[in-house]
N, C-alpha and C. Protein backbone atom coordinates (compact mmCIF):
# COMPACT_ATOMS: atom_id res chain seq x y z
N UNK A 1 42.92 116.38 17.68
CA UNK A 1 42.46 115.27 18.33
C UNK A 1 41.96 115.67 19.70
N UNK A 2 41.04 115.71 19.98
CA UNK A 2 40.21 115.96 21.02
C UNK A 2 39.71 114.34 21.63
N UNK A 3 39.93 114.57 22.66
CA UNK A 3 39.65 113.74 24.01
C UNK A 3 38.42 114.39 24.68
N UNK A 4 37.22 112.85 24.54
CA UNK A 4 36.01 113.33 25.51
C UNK A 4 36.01 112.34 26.79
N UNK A 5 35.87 113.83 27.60
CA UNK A 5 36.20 113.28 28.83
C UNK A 5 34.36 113.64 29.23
N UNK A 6 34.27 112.26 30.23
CA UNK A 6 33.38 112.19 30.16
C UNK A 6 32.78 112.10 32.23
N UNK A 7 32.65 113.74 32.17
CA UNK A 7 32.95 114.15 33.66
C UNK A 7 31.86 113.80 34.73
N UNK A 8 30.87 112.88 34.37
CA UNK A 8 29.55 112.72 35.08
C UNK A 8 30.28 111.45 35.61
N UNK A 9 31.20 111.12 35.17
CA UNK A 9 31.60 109.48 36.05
C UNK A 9 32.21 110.06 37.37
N UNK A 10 33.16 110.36 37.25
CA UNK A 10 34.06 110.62 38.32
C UNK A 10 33.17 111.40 39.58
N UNK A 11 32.69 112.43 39.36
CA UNK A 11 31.92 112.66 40.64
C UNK A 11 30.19 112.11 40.99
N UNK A 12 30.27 111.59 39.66
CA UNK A 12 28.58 111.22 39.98
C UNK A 12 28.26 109.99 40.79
N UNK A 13 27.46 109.56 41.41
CA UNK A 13 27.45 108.13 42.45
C UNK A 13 25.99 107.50 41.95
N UNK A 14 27.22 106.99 40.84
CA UNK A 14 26.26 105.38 40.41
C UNK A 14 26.00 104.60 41.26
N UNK A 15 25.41 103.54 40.37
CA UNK A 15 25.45 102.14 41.65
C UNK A 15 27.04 101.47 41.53
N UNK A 16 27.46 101.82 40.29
CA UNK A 16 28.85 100.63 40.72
C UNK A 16 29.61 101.59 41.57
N UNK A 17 30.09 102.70 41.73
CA UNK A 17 30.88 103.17 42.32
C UNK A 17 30.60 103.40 44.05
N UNK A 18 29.19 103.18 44.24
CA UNK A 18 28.76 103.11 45.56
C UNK A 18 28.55 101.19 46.07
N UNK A 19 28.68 100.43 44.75
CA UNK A 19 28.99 98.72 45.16
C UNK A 19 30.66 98.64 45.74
N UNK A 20 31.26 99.42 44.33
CA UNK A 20 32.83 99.14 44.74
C UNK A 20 33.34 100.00 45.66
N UNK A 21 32.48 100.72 46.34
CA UNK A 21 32.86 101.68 47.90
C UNK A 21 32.65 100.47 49.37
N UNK A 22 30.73 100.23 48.75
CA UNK A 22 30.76 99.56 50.06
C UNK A 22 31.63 98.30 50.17
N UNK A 23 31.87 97.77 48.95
CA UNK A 23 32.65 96.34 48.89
C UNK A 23 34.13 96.58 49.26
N UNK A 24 34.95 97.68 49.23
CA UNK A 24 35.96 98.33 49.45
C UNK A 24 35.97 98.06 51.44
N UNK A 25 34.98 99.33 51.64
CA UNK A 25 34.48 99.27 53.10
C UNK A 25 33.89 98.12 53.82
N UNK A 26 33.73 97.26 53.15
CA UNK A 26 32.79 95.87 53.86
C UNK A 26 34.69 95.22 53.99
N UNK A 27 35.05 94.87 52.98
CA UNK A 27 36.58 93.90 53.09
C UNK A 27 37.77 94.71 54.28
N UNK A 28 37.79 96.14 54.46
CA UNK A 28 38.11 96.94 55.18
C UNK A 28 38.12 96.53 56.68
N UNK A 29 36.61 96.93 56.49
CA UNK A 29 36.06 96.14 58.06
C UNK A 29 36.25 94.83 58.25
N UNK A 30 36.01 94.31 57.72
CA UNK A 30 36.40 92.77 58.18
C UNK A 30 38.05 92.26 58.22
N UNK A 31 39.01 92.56 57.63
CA UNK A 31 40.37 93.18 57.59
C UNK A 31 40.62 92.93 58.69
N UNK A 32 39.98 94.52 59.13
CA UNK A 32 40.06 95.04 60.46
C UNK A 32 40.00 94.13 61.61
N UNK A 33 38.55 93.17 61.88
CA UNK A 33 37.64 93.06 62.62
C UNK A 33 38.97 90.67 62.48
N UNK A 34 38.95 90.28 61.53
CA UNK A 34 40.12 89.59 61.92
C UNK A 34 41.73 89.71 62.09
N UNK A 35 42.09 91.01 61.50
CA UNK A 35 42.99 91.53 61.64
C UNK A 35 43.40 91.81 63.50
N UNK A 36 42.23 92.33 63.62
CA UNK A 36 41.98 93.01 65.42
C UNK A 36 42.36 91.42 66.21
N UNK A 37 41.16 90.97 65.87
CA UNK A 37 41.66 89.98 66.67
C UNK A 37 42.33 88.52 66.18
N UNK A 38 43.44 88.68 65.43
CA UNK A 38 44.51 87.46 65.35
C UNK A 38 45.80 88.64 65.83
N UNK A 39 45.72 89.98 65.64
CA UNK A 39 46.71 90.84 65.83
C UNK A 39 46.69 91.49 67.39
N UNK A 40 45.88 92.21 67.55
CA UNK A 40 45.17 92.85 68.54
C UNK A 40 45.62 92.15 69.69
N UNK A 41 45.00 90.83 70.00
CA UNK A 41 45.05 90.42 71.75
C UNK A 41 46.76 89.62 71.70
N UNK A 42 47.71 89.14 70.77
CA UNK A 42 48.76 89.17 71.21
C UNK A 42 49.99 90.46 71.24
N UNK A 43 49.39 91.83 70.13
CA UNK A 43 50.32 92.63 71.04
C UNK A 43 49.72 93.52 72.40
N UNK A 44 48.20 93.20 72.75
CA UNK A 44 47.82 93.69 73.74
C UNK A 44 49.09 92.44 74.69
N UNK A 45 49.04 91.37 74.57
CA UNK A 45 49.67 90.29 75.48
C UNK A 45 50.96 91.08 75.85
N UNK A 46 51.59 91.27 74.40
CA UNK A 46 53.03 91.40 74.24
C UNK A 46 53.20 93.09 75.56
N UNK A 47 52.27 93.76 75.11
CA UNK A 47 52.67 95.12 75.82
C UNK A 47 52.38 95.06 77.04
N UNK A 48 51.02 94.15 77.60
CA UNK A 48 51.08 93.70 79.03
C UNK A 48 52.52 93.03 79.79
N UNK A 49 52.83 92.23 78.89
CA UNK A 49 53.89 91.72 79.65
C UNK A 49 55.07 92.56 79.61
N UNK A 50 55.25 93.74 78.74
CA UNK A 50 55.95 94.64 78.72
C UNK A 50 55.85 95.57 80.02
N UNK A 51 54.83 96.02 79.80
CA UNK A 51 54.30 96.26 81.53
C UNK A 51 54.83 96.41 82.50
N UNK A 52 54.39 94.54 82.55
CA UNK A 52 54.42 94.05 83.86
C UNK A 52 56.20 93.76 84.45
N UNK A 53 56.70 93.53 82.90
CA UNK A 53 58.19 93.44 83.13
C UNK A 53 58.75 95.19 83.73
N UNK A 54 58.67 95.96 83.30
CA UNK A 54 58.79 96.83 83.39
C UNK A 54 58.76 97.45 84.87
N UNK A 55 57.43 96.95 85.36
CA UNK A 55 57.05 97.47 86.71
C UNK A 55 57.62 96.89 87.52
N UNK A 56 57.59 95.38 87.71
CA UNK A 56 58.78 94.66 87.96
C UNK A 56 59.98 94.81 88.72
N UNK A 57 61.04 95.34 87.42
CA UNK A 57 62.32 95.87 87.36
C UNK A 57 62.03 97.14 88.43
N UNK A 58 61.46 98.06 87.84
CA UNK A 58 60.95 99.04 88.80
C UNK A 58 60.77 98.93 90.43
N UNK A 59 60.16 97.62 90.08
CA UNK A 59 59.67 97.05 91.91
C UNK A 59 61.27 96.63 92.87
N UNK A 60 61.82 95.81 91.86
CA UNK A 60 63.31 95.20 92.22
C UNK A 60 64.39 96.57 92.53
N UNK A 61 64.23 97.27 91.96
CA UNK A 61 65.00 98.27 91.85
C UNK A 61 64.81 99.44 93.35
N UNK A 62 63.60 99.80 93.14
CA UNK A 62 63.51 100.14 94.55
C UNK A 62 63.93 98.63 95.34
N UNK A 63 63.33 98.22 95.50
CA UNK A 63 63.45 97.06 96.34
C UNK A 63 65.36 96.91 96.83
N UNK A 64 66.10 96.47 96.07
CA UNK A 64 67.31 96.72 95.94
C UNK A 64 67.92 98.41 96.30
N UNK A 65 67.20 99.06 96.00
CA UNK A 65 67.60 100.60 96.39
C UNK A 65 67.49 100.46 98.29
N UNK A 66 66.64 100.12 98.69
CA UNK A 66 66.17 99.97 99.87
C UNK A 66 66.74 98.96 100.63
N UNK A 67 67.31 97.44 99.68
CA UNK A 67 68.12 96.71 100.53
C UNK A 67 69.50 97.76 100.59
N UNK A 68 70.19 98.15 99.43
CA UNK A 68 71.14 98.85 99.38
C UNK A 68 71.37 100.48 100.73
N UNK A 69 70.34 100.67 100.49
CA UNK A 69 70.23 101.54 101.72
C UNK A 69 70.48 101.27 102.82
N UNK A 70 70.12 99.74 103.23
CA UNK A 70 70.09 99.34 104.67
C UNK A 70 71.48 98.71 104.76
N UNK A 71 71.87 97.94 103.45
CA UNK A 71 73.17 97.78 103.86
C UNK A 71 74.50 98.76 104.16
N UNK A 72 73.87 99.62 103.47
CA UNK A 72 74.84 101.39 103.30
C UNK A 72 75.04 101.52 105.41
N UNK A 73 73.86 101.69 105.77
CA UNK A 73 73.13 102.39 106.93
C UNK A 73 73.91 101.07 107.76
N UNK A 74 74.03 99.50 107.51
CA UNK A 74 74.67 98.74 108.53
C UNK A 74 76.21 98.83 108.39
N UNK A 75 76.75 99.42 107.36
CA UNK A 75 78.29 99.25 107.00
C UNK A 75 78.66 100.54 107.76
N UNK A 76 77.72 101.07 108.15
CA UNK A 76 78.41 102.59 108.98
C UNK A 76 78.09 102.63 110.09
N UNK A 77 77.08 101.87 110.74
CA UNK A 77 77.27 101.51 111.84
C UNK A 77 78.60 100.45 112.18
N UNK A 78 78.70 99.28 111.68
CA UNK A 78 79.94 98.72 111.57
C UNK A 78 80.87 99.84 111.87
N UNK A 79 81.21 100.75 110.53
CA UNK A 79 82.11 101.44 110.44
C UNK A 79 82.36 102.17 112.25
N UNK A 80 80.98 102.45 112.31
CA UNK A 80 81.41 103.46 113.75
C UNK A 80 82.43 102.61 115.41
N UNK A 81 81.49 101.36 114.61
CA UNK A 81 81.64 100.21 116.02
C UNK A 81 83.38 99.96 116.18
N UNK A 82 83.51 100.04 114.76
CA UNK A 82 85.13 100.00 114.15
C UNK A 82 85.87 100.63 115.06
N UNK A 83 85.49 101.84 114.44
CA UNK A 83 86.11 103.72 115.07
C UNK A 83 86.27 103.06 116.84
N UNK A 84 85.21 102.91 117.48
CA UNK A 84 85.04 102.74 118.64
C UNK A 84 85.84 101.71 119.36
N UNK A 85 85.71 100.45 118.46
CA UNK A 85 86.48 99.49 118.86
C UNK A 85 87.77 99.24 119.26
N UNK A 86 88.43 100.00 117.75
CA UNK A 86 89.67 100.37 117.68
C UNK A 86 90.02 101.11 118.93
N UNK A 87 89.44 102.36 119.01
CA UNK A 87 89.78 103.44 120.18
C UNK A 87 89.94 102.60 121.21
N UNK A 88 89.04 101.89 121.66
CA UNK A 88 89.18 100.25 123.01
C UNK A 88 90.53 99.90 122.98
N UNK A 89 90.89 99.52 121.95
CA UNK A 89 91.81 99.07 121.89
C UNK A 89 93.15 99.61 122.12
N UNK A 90 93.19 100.52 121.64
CA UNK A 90 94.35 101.64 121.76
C UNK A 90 94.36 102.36 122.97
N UNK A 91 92.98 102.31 123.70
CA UNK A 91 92.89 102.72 125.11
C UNK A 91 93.57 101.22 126.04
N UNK A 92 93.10 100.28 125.92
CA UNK A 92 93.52 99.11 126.51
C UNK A 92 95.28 98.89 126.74
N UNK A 93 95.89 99.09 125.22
CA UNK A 93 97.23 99.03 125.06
C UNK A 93 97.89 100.28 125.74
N UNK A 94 97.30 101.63 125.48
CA UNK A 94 97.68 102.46 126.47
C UNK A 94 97.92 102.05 127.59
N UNK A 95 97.17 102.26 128.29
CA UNK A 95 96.67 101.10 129.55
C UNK A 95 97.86 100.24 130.26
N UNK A 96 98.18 99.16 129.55
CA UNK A 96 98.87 98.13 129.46
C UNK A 96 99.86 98.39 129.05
N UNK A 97 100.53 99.57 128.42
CA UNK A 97 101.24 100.06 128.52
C UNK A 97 102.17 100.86 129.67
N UNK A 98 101.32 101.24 130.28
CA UNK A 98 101.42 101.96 131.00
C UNK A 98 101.78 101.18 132.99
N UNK A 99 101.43 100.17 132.73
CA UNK A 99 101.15 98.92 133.81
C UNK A 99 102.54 98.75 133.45
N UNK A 100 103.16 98.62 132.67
CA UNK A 100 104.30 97.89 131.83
C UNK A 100 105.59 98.58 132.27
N UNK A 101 105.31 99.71 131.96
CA UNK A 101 106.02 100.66 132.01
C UNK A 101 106.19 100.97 133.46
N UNK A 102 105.42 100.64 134.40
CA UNK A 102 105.36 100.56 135.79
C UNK A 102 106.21 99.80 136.61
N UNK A 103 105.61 98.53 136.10
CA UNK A 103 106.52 97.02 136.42
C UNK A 103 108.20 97.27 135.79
N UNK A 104 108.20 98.03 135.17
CA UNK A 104 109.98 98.38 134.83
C UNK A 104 110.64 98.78 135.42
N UNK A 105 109.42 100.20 135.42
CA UNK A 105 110.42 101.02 136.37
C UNK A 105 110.75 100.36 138.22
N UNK A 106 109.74 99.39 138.31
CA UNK A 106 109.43 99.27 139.82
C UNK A 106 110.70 98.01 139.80
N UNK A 107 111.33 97.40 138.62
CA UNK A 107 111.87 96.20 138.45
C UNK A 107 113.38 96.77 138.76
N UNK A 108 113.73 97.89 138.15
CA UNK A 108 114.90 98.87 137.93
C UNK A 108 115.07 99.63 139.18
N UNK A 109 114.30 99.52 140.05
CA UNK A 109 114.21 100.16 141.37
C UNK A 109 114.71 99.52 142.36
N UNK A 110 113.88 98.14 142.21
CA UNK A 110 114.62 97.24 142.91
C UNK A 110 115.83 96.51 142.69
N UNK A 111 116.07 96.11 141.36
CA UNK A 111 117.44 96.25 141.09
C UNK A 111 118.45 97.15 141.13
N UNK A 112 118.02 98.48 141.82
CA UNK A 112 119.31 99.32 141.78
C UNK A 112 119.57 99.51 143.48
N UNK A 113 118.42 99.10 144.04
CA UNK A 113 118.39 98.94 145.32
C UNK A 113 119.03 97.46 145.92
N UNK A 114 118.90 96.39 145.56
CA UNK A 114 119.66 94.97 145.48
C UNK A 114 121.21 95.41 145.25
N UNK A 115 121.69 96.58 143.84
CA UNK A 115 123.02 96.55 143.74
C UNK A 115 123.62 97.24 144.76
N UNK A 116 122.55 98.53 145.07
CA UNK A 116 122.93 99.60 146.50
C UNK A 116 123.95 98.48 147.34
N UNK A 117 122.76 97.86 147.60
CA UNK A 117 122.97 97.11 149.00
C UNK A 117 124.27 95.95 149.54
N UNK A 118 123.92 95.60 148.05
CA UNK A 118 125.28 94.64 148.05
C UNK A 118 126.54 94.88 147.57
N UNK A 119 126.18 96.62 147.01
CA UNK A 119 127.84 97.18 146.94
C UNK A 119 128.35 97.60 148.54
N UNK A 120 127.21 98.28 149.49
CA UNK A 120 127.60 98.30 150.66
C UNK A 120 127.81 96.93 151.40
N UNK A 121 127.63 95.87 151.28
CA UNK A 121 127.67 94.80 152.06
C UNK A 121 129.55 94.76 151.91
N UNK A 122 129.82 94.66 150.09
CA UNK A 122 130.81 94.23 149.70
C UNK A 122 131.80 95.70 150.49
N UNK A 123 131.03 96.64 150.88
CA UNK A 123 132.08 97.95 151.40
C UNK A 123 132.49 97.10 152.57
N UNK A 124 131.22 97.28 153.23
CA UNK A 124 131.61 96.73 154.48
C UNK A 124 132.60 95.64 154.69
N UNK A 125 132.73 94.59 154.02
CA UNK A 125 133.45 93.22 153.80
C UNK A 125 134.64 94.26 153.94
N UNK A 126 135.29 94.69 152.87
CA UNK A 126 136.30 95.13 152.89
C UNK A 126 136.96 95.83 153.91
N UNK A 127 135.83 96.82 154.47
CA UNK A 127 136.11 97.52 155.59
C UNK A 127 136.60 96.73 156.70
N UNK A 128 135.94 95.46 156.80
CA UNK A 128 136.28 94.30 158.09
C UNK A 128 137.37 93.67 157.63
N UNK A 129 137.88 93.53 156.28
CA UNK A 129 139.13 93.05 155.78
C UNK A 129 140.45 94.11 155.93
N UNK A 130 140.19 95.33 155.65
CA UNK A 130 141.09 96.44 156.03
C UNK A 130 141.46 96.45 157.60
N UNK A 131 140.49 96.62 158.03
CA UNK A 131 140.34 96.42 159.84
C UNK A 131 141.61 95.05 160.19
N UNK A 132 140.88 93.66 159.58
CA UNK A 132 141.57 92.71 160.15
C UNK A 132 143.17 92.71 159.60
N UNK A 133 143.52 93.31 158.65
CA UNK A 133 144.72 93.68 157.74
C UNK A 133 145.40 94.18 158.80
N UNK A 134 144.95 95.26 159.63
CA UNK A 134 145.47 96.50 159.67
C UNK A 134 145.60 95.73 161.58
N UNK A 135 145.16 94.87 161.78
CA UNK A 135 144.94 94.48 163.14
C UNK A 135 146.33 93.36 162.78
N UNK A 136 146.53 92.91 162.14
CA UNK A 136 147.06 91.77 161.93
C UNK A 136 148.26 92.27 161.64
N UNK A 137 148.81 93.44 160.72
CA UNK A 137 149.88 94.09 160.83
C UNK A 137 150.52 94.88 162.45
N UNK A 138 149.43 95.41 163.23
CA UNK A 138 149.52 95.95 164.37
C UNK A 138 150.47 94.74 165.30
N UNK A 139 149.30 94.23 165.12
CA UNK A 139 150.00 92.19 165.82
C UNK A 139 151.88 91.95 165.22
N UNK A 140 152.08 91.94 164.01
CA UNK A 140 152.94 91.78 164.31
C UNK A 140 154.04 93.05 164.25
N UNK A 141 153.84 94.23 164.03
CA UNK A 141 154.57 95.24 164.54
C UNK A 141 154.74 95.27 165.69
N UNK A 142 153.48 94.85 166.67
CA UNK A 142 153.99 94.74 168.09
C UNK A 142 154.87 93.39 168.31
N UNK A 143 154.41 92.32 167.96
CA UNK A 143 155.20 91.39 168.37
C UNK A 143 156.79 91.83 167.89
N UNK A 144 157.27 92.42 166.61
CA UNK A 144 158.32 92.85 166.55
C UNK A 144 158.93 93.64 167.22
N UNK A 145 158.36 94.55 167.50
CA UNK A 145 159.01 94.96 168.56
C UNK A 145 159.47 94.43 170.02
N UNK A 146 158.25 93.55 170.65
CA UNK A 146 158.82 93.31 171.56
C UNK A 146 159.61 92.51 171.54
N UNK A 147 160.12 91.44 171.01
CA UNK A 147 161.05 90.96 170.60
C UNK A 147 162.12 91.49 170.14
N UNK A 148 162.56 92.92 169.40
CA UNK A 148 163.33 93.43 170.28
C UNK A 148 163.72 94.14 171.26
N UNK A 149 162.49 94.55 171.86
CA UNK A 149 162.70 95.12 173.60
C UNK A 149 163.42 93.84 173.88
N UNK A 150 162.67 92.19 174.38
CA UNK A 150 163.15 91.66 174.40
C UNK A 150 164.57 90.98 174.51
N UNK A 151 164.69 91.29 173.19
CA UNK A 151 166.45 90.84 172.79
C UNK A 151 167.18 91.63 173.36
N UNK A 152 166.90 93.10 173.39
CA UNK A 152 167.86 94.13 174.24
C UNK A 152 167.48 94.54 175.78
N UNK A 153 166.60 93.93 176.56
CA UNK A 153 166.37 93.68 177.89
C UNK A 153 165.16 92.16 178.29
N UNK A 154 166.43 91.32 178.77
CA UNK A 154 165.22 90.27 179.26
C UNK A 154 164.65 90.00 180.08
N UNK A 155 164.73 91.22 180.60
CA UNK A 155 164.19 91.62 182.12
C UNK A 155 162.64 91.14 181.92
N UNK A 156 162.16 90.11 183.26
CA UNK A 156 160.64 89.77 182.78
C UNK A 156 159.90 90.68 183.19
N UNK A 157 160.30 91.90 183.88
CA UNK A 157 159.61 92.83 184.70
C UNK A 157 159.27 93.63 183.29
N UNK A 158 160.04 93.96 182.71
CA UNK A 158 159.96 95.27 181.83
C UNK A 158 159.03 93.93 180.55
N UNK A 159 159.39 93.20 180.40
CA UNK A 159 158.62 92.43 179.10
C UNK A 159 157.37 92.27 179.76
N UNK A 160 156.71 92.17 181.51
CA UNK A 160 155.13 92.38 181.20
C UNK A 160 154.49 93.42 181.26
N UNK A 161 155.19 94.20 181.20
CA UNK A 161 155.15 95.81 180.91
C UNK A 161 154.55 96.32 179.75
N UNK A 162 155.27 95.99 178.90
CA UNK A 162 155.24 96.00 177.74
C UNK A 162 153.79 95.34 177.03
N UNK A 163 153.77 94.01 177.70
CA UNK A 163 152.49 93.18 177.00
C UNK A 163 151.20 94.09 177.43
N UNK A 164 151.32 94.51 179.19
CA UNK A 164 150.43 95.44 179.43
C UNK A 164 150.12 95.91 178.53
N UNK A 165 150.91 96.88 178.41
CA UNK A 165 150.68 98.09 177.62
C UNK A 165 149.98 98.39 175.97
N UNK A 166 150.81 97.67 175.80
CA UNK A 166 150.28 96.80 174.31
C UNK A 166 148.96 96.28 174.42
N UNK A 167 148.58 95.71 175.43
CA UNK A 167 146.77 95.16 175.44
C UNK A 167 146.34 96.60 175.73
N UNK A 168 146.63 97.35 176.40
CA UNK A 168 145.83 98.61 177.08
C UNK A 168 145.58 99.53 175.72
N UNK A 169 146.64 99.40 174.52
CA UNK A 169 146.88 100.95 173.93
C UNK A 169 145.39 100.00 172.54
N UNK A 170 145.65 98.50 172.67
CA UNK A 170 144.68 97.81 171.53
C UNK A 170 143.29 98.13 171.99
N UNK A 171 143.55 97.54 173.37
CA UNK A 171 142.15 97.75 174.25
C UNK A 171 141.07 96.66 173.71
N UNK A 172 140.40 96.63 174.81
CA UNK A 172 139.01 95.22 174.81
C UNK A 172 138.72 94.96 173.50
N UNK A 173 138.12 95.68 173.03
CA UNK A 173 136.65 96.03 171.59
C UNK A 173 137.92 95.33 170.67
N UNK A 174 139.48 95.22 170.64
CA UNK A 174 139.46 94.77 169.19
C UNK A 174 139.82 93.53 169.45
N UNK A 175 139.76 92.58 170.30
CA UNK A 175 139.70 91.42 170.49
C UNK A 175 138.72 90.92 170.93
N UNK A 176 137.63 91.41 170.91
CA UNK A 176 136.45 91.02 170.93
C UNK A 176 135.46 90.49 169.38
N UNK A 177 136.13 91.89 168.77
CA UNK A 177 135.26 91.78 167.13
C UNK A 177 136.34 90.80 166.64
């Protein structure tokens, strides 16, 4: 069984095979040509706005890079004003510290000078209390005695003798103070 193949079709260019080319190529093109444009100008749209979104973000981004920068650049100035501030401060309290520490010592000065003074006042007191003690015992050791000179001579000669003497040995100054 032999098969005739019949080889003038396939490469030869009839009219139908050059109708059903151009009719192939005519529906092709036109395909194309409403294809292009019902397809064409909305993903041209779609990729414009892709774009434009794109560039956008891009724009914001620096944009934001650059606010971010400046806020970076004001938080360290802050930061420094901080540093500085603080130091003020710790210089101030030094400071005031130190005033403080002044007024204490100058407070403790004079209070130890107030106690000085009035432990000597209180010496002295005593000293004038010892004195008048010691005057007041004299007083009556003498009066005892003469009283018994006295009792054992009542001679008035020899008893103003005695008183003399007794004022002379006390003398002025302690009947004066």
């Amino acid at each position: 069984m032999l098969i005739a193949v019949d080889y003038t079709r396939l490469f030869g260019l009839d009219p139908q095979l050059l109708f059903d080319a151009s009719t192939i190529g005519l529906s092709v093109l036109v395909l194309s040509f409403v294809m292009g444009y019902l397809l064409f100008d909305p993903v041209k749209k779609i990729l414009k706005d892709r774009s434009d979104r794109i560039a956008k973000d891009i724009s914001d981004a620096e944009s934001d890079k650059d606010a971010a920068a400046k806020l970076k650049a004001e938080y360290e100035a802050k930061l420094k004003d901080v540093d500085k501030e603080a130091e003020t401060i710790l210089a101030e309290a030094r400071q005031k510290a130190i005033r403080q520490e002044a007024k204490i010592i100058e407070g403790a000065k004079e209070e130890a000078f107030r106690i000085t003074k009035r432990a000597q006042q209180e010496a002295e007191l005593e000293k004038k209390r010892a004195m008048d003690e010691m005057k007041q015992e004299v007083i009556q050791i003498a009066s005892l005695m003469a009283s018994k000179v006295v009792a054992a001579n009542i001679d008035t000669s020899i008893q103003n003798e005695l008183i003399d003497a007794t004022l002379r040995e006390m003398g002025d100054s302690t009947w004066r103070s």
